[in-house]
N, C-alpha and C. Protein backbone atom coordinates (compact mmCIF):
# COMPACT_ATOMS: atom_id res chain seq x y z
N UNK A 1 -43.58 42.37 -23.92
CA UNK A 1 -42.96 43.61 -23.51
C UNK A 1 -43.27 43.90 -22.04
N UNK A 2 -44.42 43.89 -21.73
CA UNK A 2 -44.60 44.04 -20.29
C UNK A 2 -44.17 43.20 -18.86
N UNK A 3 -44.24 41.80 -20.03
CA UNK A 3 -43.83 40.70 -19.04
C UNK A 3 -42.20 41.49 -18.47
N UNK A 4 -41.19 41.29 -19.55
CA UNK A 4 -40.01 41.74 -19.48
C UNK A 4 -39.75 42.39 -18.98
N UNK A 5 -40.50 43.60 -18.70
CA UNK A 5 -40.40 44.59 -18.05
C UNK A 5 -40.87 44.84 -16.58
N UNK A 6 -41.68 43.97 -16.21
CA UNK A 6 -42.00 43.16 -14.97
C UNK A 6 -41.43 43.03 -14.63
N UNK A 7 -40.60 41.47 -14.87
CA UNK A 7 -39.87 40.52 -14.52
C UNK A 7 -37.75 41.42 -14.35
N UNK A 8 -37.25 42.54 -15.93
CA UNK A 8 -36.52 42.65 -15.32
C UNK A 8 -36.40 43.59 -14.50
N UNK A 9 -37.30 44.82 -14.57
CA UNK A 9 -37.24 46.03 -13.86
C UNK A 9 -37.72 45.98 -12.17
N UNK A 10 -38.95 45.45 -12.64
CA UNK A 10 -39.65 45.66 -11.18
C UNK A 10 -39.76 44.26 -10.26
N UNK A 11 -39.07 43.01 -10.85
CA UNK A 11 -39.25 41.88 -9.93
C UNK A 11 -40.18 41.79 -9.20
N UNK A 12 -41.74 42.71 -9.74
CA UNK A 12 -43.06 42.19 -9.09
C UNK A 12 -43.15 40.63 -9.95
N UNK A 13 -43.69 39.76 -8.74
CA UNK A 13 -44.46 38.58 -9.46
C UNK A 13 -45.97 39.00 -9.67
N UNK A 14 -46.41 37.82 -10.35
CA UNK A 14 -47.96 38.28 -10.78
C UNK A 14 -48.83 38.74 -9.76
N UNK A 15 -48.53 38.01 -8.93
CA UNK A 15 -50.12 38.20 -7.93
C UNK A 15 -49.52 40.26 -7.52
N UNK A 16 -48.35 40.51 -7.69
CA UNK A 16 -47.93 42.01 -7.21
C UNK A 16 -48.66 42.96 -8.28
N UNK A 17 -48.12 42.35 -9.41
CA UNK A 17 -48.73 43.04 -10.61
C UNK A 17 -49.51 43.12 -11.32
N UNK A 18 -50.78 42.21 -10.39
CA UNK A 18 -52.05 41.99 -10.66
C UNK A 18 -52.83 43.56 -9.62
N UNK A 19 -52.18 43.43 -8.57
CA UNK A 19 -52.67 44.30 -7.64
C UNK A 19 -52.33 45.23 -7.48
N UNK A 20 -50.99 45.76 -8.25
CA UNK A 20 -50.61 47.44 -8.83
C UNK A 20 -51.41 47.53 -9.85
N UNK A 21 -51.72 46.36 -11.14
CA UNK A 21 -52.18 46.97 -12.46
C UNK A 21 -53.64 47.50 -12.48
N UNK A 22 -54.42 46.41 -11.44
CA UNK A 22 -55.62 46.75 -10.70
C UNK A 22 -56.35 45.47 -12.14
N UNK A 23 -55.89 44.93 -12.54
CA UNK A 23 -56.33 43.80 -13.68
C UNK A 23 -56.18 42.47 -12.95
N UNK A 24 -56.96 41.33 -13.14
CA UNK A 24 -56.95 39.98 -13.34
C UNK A 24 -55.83 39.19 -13.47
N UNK A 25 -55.88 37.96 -12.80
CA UNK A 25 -54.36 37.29 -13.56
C UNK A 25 -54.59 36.87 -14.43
N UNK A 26 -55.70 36.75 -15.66
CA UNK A 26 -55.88 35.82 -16.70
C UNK A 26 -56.27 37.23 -17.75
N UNK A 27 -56.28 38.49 -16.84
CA UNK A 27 -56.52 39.79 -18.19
C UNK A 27 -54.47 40.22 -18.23
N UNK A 28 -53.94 39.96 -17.11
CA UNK A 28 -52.00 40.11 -16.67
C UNK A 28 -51.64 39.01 -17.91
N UNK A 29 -52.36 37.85 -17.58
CA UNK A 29 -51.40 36.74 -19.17
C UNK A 29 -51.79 37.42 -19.98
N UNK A 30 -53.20 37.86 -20.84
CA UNK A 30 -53.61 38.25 -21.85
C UNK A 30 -52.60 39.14 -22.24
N UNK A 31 -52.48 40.19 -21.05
CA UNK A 31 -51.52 41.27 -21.79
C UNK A 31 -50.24 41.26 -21.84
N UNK A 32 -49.75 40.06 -20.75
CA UNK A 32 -48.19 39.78 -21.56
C UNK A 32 -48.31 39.07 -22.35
N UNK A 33 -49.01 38.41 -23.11
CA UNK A 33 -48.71 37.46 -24.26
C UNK A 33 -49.55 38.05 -25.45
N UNK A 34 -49.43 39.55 -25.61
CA UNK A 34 -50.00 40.47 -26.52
C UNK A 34 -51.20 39.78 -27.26
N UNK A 35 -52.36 38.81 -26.15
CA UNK A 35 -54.06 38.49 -26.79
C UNK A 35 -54.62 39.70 -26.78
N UNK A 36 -54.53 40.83 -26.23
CA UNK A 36 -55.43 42.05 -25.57
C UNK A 36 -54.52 43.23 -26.15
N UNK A 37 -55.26 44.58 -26.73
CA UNK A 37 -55.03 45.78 -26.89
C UNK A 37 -54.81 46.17 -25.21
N UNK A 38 -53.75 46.84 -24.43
CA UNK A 38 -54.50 47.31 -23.50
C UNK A 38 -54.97 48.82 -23.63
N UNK A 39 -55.81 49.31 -22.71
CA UNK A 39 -56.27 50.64 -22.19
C UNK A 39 -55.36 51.48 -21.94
N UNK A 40 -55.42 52.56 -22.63
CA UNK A 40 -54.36 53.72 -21.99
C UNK A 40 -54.32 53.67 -20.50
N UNK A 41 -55.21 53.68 -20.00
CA UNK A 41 -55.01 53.42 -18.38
C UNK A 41 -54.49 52.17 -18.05
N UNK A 42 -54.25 51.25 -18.76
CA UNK A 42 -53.60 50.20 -18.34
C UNK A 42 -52.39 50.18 -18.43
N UNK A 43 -51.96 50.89 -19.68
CA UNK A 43 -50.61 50.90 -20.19
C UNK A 43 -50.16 52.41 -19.09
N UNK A 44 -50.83 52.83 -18.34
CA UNK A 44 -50.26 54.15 -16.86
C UNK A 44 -50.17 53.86 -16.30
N UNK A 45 -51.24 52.55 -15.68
CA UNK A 45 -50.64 51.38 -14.56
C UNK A 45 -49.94 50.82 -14.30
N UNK A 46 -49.10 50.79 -15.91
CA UNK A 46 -48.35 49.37 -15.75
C UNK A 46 -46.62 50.52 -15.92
N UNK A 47 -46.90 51.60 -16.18
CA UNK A 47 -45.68 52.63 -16.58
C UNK A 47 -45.30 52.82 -14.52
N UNK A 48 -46.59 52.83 -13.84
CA UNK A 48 -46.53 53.28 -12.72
C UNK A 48 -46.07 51.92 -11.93
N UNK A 49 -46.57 50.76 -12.12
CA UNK A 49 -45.85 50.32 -11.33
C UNK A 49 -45.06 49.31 -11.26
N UNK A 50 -44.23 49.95 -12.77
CA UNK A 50 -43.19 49.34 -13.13
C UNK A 50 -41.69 49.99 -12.76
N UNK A 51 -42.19 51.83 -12.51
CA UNK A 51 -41.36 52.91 -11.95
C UNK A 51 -40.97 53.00 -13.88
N UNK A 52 -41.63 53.17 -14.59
CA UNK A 52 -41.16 53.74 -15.87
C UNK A 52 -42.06 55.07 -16.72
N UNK A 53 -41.60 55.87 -17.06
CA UNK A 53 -42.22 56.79 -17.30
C UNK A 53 -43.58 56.22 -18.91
N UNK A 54 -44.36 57.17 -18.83
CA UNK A 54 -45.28 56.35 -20.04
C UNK A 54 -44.19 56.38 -21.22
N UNK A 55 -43.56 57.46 -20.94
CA UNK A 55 -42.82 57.90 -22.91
C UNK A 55 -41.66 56.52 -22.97
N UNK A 56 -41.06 55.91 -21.89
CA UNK A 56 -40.43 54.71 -22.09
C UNK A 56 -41.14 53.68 -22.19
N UNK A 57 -42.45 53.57 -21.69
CA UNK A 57 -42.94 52.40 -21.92
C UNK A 57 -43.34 52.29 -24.00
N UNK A 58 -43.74 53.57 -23.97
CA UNK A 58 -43.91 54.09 -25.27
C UNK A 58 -42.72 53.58 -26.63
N UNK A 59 -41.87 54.35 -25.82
CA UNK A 59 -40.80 54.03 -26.70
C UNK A 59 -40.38 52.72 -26.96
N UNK A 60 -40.24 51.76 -26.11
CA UNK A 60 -39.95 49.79 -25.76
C UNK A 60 -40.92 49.53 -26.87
N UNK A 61 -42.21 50.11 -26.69
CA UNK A 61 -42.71 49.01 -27.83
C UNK A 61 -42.71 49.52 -29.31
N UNK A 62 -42.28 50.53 -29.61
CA UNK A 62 -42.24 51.22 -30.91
C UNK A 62 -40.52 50.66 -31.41
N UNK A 63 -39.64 50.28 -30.50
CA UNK A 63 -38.10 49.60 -30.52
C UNK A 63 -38.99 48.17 -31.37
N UNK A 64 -39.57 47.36 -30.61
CA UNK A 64 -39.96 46.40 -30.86
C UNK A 64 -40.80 45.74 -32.41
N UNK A 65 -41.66 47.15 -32.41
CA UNK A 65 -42.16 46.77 -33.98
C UNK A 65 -41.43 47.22 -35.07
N UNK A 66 -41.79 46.59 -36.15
CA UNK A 66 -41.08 46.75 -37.36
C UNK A 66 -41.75 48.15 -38.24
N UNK A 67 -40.16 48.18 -38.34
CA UNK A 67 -40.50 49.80 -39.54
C UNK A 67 -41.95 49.96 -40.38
N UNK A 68 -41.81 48.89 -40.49
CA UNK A 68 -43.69 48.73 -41.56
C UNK A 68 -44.88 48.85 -41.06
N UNK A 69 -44.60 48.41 -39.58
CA UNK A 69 -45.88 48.31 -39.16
C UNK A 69 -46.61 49.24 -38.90
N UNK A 70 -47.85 48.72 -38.90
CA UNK A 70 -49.25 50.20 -39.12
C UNK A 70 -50.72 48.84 -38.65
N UNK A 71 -51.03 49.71 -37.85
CA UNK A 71 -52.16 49.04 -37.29
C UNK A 71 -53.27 49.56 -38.42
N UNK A 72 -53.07 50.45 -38.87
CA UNK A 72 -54.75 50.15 -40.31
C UNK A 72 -54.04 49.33 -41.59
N UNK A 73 -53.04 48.58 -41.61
CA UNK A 73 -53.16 47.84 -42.73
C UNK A 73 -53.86 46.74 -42.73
């Protein structure tokens, strides 16, 4: 989700969106290839400098999961 949203919104490459997110390039893979929960502050970083508000970044990934899903099952 974030990658995508990188890549189509903000056409930062990594090393850009390593240095808006204020994260690593190997914590940037982690979190596009959903290994890592991120931090609410990560997920403001990445709303900010992607130019997307949090409630859309919000919303993209709630589009994305399935009706069932529930993180305490």
């Amino acid at each position: 989700m974030f990658r995508e949203t990188r890549e189509l919104n903000t056409k930062l490459s990594c090393n850009k969106a390593e240095e808006e997110f204020g994260i690593s390039r190997g914590g940037l893979n982690r979190l596009e290839n959903g290994k890592v929960d991120p931090t609410f502050s990560t997920i403001w970083k990445a709303s900010e400098a992607t130019g997307k508000k949090l409630s859309e970044i919000i919303y993209a990934v709630e589009q994305l999961l399935d009706e069932d899903f529930s993180l305490t099952d």
